[in-house]
C-alpha atoms as a PDB file:
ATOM      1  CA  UNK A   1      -5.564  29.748  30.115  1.00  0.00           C
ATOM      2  CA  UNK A   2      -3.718  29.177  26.994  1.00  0.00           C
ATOM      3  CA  UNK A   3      -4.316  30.785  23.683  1.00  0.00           C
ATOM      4  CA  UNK A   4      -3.283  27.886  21.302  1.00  0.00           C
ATOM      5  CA  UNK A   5      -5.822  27.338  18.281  1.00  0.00           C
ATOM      6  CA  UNK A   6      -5.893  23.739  17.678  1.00  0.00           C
ATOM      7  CA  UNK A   7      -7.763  22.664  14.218  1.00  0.00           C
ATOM      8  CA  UNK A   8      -8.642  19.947  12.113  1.00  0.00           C
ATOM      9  CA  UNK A   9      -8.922  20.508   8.587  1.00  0.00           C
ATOM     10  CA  UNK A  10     -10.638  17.623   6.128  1.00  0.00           C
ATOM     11  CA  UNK A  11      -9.966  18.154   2.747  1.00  0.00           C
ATOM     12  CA  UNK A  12     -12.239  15.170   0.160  1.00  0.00           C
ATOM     13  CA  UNK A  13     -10.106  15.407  -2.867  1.00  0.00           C
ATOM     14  CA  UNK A  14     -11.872  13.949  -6.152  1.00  0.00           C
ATOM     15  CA  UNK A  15     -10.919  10.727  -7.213  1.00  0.00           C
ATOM     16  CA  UNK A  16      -7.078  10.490  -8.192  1.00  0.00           C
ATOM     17  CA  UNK A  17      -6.658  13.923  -7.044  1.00  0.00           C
ATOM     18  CA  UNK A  18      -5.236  13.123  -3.105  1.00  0.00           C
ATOM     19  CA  UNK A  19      -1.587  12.740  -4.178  1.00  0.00           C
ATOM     20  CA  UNK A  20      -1.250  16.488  -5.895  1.00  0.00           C
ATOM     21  CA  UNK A  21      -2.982  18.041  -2.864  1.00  0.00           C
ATOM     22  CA  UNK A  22      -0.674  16.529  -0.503  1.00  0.00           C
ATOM     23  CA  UNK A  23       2.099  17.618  -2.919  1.00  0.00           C
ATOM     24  CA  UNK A  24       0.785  21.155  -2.586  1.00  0.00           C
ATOM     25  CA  UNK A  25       0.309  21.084   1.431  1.00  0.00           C
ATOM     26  CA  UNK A  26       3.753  19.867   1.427  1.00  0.00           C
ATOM     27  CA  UNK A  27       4.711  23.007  -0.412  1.00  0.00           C
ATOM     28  CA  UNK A  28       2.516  25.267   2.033  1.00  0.00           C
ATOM     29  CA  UNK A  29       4.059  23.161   4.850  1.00  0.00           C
ATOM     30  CA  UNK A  30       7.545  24.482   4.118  1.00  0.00           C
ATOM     31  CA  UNK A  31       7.039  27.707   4.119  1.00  0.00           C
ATOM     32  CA  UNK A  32       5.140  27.598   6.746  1.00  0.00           C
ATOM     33  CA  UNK A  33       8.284  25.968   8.878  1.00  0.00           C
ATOM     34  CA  UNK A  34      10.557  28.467   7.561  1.00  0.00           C
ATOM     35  CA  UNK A  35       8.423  31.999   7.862  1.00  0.00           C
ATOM     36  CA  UNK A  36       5.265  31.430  10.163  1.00  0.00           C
ATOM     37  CA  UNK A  37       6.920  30.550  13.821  1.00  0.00           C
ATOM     38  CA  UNK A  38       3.698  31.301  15.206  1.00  0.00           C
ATOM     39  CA  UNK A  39       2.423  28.038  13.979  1.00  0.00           C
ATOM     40  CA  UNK A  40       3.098  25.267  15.972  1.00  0.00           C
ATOM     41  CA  UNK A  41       2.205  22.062  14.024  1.00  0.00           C
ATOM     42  CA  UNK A  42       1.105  21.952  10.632  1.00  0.00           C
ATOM     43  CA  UNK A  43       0.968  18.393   9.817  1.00  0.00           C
ATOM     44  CA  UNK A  44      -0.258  16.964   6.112  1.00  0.00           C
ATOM     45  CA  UNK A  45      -2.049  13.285   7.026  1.00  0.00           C
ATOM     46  CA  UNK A  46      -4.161  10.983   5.198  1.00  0.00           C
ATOM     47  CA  UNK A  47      -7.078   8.651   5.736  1.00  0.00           C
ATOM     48  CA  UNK A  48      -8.989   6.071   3.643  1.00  0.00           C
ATOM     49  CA  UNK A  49     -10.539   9.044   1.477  1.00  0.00           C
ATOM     50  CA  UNK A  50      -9.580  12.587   2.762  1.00  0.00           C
ATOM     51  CA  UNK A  51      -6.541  14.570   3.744  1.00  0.00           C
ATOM     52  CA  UNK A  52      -6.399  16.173   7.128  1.00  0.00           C
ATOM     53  CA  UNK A  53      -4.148  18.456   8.480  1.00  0.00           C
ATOM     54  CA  UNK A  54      -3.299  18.950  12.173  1.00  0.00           C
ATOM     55  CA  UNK A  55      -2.830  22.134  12.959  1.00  0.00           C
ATOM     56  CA  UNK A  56      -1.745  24.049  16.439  1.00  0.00           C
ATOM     57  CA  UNK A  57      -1.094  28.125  16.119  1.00  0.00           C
ATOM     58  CA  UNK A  58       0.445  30.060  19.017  1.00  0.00           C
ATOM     59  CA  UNK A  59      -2.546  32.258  19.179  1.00  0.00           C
ATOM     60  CA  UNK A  60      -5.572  34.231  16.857  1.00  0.00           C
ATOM     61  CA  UNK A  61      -3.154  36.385  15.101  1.00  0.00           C
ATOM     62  CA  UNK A  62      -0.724  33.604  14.259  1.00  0.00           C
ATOM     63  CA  UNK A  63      -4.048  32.010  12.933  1.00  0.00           C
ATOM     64  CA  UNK A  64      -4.932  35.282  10.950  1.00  0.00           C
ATOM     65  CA  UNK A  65      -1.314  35.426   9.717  1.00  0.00           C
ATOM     66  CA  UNK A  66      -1.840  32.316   7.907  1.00  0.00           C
ATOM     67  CA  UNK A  67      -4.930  32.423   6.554  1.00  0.00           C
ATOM     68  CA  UNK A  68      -3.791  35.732   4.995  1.00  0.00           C
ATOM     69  CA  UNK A  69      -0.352  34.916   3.411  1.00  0.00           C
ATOM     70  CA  UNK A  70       0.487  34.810  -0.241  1.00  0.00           C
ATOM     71  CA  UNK A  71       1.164  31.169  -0.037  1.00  0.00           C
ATOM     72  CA  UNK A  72      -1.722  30.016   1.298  1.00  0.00           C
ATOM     73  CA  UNK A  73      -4.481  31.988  -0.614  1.00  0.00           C
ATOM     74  CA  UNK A  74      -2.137  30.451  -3.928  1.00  0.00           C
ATOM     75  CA  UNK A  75      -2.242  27.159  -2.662  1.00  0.00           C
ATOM     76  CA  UNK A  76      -5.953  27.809  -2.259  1.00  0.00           C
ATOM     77  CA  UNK A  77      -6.313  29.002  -5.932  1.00  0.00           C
ATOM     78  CA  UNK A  78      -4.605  26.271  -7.220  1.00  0.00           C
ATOM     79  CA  UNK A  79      -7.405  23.573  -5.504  1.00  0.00           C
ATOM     80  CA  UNK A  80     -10.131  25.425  -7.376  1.00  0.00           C
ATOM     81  CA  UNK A  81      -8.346  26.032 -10.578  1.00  0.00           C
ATOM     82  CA  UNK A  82      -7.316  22.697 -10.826  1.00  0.00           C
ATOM     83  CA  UNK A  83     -10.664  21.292  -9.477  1.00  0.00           C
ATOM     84  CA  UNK A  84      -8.854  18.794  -6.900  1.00  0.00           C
ATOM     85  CA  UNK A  85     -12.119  18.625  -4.480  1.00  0.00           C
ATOM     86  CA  UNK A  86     -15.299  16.643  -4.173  1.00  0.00           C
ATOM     87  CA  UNK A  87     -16.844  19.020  -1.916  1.00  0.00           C
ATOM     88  CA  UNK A  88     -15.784  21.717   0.574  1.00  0.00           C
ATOM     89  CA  UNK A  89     -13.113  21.372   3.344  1.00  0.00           C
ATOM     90  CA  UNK A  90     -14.239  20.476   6.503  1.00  0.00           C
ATOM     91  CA  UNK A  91     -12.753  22.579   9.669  1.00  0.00           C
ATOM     92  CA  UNK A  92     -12.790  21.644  13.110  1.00  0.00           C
ATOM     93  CA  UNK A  93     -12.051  24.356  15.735  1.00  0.00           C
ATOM     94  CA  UNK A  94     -10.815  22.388  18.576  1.00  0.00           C
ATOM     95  CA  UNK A  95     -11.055  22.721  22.312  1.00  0.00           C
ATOM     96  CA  UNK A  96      -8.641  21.081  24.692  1.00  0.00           C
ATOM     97  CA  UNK A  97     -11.102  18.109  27.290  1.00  0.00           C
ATOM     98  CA  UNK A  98      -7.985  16.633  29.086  1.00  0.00           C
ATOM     99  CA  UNK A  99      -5.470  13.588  28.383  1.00  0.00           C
ATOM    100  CA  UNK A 100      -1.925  14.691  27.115  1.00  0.00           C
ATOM    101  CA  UNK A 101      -0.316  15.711  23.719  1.00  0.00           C
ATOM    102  CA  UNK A 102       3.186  14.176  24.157  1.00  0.00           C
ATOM    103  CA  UNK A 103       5.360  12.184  26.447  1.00  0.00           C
ATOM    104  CA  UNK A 104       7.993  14.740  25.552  1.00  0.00           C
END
């Protein structure tokens, strides 16, 4: 049985707001690459009125390990302080029901 954590996250960013908190995922996303191997996929998307991220994390404590670095706890300062969101992210713990990932 595999320990991946697999997780949605929905952010609603007010109106004219999307475009600076992609900027600042993209900022999160690098560091992440370069200093969190433990994490898997962290992938900035958007739809019609949200950004998601697609996330994947080896395990719980690569989870915990990113919830609790400098970088991230900034980047979630900087949403409130600069009052980019409509209402609270939405997260979505995810458990694997069959099909594939990748062809790869």
């Amino acid at each position: 049985m595999s320990s991946q954590i697999d997780i949605i996250a929905i952010l609603f960013p007010k109106p004219g707001k999307a475009d600076r908190i992609v900027e600042l995922l993209n900022e999160v996303s690098g560091y992440v690459k370069a200093n969190e191997p433990g994490t898997l996929k962290y992938q900035v998307t958007r739809g019609k009125d949200e950004v998601i991220m697609i996330e994947s994390y080896k395990d719980k404590a690569a989870l915990g390990d990113h919830g609790s670095s400098k970088t991230f706890k900034s980047f979630q300062k900087q949403m409130q302080e600069e009052d980019l969101v409509a209402r609270p992210m939405q997260l979505k713990m995810l458990k694997d029901a069959g099909g594939f990932a990748s062809r790869l």
